[in-house]
PDB file of N, CA and C in Angstrom:
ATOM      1  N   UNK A   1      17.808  -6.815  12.085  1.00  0.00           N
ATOM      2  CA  UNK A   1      16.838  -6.901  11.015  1.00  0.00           C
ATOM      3  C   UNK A   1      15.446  -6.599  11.566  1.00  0.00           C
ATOM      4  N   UNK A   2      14.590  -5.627  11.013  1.00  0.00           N
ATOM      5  CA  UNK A   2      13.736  -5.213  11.032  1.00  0.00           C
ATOM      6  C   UNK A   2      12.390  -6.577  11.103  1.00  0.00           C
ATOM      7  N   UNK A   3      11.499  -6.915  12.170  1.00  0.00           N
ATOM      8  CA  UNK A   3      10.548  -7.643  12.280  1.00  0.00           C
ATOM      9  C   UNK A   3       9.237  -7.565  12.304  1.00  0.00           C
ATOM     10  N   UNK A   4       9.322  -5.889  11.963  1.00  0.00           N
ATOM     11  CA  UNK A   4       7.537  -5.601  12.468  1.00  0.00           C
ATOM     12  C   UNK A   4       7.447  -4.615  11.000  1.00  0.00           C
ATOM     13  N   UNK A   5       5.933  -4.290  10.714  1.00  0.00           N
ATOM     14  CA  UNK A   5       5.787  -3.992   9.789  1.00  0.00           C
ATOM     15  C   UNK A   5       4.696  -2.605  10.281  1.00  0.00           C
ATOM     16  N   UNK A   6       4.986  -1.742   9.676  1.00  0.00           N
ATOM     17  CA  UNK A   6       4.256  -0.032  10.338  1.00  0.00           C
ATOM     18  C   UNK A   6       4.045   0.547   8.711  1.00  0.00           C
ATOM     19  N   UNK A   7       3.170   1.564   9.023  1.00  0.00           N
ATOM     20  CA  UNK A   7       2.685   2.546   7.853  1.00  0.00           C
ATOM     21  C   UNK A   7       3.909   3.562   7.845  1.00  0.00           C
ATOM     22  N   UNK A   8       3.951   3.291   5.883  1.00  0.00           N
ATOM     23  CA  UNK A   8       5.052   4.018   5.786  1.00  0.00           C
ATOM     24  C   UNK A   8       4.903   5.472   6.402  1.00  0.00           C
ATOM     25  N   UNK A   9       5.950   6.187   6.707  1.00  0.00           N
ATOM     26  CA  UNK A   9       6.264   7.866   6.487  1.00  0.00           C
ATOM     27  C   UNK A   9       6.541   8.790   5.372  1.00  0.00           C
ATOM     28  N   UNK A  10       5.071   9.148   4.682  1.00  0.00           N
ATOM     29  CA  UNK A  10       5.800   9.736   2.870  1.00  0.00           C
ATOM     30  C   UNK A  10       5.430  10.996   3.130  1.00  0.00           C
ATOM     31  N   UNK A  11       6.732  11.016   2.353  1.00  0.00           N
ATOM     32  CA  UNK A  11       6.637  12.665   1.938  1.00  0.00           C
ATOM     33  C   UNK A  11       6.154  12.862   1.353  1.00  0.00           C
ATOM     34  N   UNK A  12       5.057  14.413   1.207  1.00  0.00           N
ATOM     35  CA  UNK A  12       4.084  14.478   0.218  1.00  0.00           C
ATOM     36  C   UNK A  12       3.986  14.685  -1.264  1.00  0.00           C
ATOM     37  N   UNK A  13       5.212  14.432  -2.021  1.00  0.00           N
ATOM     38  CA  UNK A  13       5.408  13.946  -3.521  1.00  0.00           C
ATOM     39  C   UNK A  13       4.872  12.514  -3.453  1.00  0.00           C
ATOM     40  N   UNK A  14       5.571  11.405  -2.188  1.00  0.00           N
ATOM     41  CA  UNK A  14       5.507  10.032  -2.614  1.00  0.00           C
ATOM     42  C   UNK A  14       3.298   9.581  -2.252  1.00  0.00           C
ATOM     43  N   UNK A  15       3.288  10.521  -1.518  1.00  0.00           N
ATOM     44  CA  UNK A  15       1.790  10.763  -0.987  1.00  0.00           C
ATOM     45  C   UNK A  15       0.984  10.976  -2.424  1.00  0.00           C
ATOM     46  N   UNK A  16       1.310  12.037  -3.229  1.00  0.00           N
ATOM     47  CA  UNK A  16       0.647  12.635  -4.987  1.00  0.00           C
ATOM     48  C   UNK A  16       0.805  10.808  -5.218  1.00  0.00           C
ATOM     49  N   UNK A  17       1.919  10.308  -5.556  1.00  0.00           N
ATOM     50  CA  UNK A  17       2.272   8.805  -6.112  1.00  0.00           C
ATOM     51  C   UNK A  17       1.105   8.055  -5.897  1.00  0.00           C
ATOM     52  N   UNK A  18       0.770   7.775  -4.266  1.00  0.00           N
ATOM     53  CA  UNK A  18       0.000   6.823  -4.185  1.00  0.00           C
ATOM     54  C   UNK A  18      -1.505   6.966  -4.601  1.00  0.00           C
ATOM     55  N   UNK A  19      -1.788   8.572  -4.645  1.00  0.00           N
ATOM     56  CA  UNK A  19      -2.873   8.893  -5.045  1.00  0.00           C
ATOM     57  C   UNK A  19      -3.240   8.417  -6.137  1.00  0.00           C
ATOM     58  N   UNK A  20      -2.150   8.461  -7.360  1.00  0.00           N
ATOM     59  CA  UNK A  20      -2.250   8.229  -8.788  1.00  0.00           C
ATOM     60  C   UNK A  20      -2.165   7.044  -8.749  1.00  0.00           C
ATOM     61  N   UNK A  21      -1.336   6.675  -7.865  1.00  0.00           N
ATOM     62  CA  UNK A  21      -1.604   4.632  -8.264  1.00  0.00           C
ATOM     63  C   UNK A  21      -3.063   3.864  -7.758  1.00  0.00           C
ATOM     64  N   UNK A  22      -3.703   4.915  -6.998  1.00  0.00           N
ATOM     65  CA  UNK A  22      -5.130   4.338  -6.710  1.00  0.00           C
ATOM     66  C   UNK A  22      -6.357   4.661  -7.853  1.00  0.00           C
ATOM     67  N   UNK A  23      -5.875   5.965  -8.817  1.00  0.00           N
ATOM     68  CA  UNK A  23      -6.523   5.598 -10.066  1.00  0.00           C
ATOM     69  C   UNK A  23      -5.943   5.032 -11.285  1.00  0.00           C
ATOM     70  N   UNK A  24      -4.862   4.612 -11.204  1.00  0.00           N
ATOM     71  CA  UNK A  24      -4.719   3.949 -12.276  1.00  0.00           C
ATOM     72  C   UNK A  24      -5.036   2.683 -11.993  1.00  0.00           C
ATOM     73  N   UNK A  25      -4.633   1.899 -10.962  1.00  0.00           N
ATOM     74  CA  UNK A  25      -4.905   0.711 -10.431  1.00  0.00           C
ATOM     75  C   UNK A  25      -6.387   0.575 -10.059  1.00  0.00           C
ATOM     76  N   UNK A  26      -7.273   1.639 -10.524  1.00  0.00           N
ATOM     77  CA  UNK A  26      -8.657   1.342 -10.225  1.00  0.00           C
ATOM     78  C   UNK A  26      -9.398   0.907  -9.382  1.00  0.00           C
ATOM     79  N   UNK A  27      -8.499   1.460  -8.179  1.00  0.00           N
ATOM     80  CA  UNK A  27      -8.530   0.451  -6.624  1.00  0.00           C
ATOM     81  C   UNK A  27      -8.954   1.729  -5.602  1.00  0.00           C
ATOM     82  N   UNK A  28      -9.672   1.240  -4.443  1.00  0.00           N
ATOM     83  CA  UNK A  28     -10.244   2.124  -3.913  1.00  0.00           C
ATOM     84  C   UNK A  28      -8.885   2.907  -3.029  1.00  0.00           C
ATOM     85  N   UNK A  29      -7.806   2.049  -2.460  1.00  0.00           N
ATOM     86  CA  UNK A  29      -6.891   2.531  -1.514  1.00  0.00           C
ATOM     87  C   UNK A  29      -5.634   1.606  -1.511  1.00  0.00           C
ATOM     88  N   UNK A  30      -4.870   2.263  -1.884  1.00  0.00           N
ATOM     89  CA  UNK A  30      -3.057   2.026  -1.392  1.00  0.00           C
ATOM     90  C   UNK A  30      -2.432   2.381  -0.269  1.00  0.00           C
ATOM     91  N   UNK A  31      -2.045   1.332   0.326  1.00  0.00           N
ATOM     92  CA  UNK A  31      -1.446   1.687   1.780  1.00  0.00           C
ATOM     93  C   UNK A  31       0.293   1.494   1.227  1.00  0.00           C
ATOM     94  N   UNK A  32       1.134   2.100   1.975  1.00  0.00           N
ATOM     95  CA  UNK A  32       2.464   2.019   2.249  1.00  0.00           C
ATOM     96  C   UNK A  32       2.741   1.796   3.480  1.00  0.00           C
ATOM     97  N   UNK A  33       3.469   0.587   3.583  1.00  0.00           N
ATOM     98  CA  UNK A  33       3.903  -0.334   4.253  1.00  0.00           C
ATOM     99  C   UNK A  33       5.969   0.026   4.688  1.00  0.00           C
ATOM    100  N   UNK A  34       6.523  -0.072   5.717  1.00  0.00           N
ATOM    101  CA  UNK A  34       7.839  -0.124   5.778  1.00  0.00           C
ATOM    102  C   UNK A  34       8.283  -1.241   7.095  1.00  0.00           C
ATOM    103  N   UNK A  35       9.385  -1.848   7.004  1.00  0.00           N
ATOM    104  CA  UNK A  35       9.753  -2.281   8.085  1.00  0.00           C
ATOM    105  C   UNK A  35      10.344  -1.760   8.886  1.00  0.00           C
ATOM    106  N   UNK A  36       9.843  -2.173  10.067  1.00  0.00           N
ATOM    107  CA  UNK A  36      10.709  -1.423  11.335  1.00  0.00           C
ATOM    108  C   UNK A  36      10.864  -2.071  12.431  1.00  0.00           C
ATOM    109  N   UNK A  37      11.982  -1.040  13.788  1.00  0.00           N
ATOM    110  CA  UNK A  37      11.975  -2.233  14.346  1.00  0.00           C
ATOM    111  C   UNK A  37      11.405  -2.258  15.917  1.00  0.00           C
ATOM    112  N   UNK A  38      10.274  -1.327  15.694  1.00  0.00           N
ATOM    113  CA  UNK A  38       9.734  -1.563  16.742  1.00  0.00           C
ATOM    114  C   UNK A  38       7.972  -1.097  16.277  1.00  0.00           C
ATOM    115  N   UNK A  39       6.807  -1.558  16.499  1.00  0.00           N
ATOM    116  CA  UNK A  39       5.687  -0.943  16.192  1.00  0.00           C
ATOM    117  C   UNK A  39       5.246  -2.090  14.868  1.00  0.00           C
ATOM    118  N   UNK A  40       4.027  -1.931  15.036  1.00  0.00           N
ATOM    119  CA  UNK A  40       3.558  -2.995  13.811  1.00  0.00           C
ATOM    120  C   UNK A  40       2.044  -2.178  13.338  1.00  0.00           C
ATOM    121  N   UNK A  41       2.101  -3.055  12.043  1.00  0.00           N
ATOM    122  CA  UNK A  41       0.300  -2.793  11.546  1.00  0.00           C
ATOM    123  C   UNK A  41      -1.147  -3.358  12.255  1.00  0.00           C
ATOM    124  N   UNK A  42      -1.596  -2.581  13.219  1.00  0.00           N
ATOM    125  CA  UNK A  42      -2.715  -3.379  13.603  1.00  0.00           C
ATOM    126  C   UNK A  42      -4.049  -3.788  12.648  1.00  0.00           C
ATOM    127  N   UNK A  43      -3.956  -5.182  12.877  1.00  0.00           N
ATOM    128  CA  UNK A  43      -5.292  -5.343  11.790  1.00  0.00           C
ATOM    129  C   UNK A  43      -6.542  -4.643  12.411  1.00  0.00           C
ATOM    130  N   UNK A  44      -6.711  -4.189  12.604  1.00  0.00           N
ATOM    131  CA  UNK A  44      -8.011  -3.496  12.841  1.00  0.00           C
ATOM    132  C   UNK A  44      -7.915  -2.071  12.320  1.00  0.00           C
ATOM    133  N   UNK A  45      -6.624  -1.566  11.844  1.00  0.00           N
ATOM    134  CA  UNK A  45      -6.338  -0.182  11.214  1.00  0.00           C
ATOM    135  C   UNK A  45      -6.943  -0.403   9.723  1.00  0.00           C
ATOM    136  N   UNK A  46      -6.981  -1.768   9.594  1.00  0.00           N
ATOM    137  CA  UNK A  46      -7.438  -2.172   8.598  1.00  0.00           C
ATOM    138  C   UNK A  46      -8.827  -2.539   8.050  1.00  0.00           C
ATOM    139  N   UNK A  47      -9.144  -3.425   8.898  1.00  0.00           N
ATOM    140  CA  UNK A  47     -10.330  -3.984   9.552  1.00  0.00           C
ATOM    141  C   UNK A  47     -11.152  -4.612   8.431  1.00  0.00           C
ATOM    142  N   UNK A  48     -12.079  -5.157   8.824  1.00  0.00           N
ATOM    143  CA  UNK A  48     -12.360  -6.423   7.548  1.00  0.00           C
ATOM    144  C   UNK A  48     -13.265  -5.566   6.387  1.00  0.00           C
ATOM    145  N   UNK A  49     -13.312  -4.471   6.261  1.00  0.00           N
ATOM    146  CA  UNK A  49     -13.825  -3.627   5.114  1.00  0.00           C
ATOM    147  C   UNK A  49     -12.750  -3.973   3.903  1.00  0.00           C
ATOM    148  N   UNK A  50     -11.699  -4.034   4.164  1.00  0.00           N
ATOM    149  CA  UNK A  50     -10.789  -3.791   2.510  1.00  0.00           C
ATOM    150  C   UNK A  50     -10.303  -5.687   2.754  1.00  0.00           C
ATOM    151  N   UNK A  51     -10.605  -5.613   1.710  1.00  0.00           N
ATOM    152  CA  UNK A  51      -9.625  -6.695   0.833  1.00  0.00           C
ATOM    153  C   UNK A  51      -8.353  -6.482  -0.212  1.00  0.00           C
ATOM    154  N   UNK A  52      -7.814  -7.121  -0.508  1.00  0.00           N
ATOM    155  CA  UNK A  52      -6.218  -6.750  -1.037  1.00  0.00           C
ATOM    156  C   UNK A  52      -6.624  -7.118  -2.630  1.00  0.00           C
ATOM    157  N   UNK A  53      -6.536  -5.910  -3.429  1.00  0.00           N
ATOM    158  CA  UNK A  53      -6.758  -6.406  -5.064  1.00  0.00           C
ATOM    159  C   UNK A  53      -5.972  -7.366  -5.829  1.00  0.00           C
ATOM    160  N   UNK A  54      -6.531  -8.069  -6.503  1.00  0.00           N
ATOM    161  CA  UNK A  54      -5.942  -8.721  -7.246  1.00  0.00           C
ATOM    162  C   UNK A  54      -5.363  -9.012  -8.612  1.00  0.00           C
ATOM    163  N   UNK A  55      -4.095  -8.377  -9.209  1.00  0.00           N
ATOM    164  CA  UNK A  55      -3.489  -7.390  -9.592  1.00  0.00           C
ATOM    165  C   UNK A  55      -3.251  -8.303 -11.275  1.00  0.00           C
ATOM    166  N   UNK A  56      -3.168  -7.638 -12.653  1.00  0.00           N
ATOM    167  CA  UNK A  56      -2.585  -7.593 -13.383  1.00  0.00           C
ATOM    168  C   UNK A  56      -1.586  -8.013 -13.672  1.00  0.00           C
ATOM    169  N   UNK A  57      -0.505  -8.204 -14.081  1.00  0.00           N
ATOM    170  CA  UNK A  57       1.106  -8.841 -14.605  1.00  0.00           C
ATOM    171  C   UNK A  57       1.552  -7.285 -14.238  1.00  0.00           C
ATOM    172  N   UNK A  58       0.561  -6.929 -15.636  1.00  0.00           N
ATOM    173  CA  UNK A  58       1.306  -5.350 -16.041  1.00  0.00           C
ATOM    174  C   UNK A  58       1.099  -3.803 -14.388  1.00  0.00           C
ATOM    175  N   UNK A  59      -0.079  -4.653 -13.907  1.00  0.00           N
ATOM    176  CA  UNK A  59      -0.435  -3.698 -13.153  1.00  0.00           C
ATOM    177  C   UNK A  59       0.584  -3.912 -11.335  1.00  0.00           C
ATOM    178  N   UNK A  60       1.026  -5.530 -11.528  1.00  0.00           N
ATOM    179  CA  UNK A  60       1.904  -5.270 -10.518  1.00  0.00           C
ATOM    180  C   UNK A  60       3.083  -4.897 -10.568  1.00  0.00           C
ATOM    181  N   UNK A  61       3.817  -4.974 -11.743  1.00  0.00           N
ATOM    182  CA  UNK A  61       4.825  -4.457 -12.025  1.00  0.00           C
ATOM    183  C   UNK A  61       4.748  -3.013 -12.197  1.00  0.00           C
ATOM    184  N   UNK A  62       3.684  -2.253 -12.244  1.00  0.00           N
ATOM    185  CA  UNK A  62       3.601  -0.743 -11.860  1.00  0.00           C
ATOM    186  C   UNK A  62       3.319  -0.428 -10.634  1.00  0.00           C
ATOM    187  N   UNK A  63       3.008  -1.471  -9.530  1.00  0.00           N
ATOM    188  CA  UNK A  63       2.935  -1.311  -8.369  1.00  0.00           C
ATOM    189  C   UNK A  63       4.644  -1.257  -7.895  1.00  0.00           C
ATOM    190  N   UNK A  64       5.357  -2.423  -8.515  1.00  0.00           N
ATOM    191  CA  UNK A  64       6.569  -2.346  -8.102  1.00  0.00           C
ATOM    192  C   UNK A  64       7.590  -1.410  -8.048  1.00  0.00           C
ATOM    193  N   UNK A  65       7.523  -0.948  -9.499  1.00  0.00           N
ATOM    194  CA  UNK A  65       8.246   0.316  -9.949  1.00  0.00           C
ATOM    195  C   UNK A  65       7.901   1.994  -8.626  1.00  0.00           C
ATOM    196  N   UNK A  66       6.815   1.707  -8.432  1.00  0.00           N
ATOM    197  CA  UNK A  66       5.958   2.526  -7.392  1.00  0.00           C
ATOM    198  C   UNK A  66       6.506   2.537  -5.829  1.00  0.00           C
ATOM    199  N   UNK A  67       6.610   1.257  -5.503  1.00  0.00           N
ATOM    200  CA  UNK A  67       7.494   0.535  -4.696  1.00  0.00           C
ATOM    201  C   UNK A  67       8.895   1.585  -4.094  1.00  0.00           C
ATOM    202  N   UNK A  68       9.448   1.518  -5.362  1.00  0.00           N
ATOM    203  CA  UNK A  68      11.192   1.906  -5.268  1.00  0.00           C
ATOM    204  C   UNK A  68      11.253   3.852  -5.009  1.00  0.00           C
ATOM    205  N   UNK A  69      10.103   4.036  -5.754  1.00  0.00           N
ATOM    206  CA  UNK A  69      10.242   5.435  -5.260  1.00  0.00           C
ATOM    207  C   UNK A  69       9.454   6.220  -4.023  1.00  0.00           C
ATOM    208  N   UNK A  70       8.582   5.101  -3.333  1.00  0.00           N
ATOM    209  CA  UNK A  70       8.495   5.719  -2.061  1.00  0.00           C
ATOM    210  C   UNK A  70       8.899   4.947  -1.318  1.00  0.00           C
ATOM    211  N   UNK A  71       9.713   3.997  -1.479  1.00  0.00           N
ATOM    212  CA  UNK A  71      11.179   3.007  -0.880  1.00  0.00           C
ATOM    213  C   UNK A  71      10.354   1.976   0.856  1.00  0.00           C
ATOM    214  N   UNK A  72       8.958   1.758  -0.050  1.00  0.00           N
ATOM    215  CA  UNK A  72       8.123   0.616   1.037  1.00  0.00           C
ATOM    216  C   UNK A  72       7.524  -0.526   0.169  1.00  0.00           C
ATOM    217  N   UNK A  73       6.606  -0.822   0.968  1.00  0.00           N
ATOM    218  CA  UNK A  73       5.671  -2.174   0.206  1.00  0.00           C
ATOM    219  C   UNK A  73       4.325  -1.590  -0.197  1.00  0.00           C
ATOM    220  N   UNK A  74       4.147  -1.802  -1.242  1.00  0.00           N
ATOM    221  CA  UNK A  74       2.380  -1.346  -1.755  1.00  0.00           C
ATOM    222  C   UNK A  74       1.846  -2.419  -1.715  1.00  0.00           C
ATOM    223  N   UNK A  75       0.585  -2.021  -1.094  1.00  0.00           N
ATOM    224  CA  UNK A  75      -0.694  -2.760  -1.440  1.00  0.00           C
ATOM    225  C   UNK A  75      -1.601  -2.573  -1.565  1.00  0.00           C
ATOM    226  N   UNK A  76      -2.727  -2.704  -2.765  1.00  0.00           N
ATOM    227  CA  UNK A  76      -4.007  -2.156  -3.708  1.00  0.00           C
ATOM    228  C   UNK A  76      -5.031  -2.712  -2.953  1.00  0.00           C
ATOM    229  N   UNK A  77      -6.085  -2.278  -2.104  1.00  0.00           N
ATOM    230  CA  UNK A  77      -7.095  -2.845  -1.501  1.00  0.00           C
ATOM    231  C   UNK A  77      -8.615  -1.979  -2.103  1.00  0.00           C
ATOM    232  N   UNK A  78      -9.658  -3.031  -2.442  1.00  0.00           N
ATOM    233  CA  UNK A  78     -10.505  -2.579  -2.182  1.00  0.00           C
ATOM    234  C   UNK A  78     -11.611  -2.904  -1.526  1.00  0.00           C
ATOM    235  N   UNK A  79     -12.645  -1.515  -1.361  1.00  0.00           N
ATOM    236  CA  UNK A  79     -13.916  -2.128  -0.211  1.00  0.00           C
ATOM    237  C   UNK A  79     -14.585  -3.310  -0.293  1.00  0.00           C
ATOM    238  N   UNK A  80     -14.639  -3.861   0.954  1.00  0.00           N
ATOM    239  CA  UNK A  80     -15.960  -5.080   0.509  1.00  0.00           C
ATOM    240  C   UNK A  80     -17.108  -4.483   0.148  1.00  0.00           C
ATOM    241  N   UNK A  81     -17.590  -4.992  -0.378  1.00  0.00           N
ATOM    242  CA  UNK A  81     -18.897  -4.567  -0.748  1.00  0.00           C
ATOM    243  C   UNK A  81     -19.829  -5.250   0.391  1.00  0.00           C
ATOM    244  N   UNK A  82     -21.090  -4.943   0.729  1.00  0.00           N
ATOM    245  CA  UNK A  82     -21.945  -5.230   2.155  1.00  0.00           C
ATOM    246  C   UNK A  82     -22.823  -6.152   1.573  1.00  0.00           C
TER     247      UNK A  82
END
């Protein structure tokens, strides 16, 4: 079983996807997430600029559906503001 968590690998249809889920979700950036079993997400790839949005009923369940067809974990972040 997979323990570490890495940026997904999309192909560039599931790549168009996340684009569109960052304007519909009105969010500055969607990352794709997969498990694996070696390699992880460094927080600093991240780094304390984004925060993780805080989502709708309707709007996470279009994250989910989103989910299955580029077959990782989404998550809607946007910038801190300074």
């Amino acid at each position: 079983m997979a323990a570490e968590w890495s940026f997904a690998d999309l192909e560039p249809a599931q790549i168009d996807l996340i684009h569109e889920a960052e304007r519909t979700l009105d969010t500055d950036i969607v990352m794709a997430y997969k498990p694996g079993s070696w390699g992880t997400v460094d927080p600093d790839a991240i780094g304390d600029a984004l925060r993780p949005v805080e989502l709708e009923t309707n709007q996470l369940e279009y994250l989910q559906r989103l989910e299955r067809k580029v077959d990782g974990v989404l998550v809607a972040y946007r910038l801190k503001a300074d």
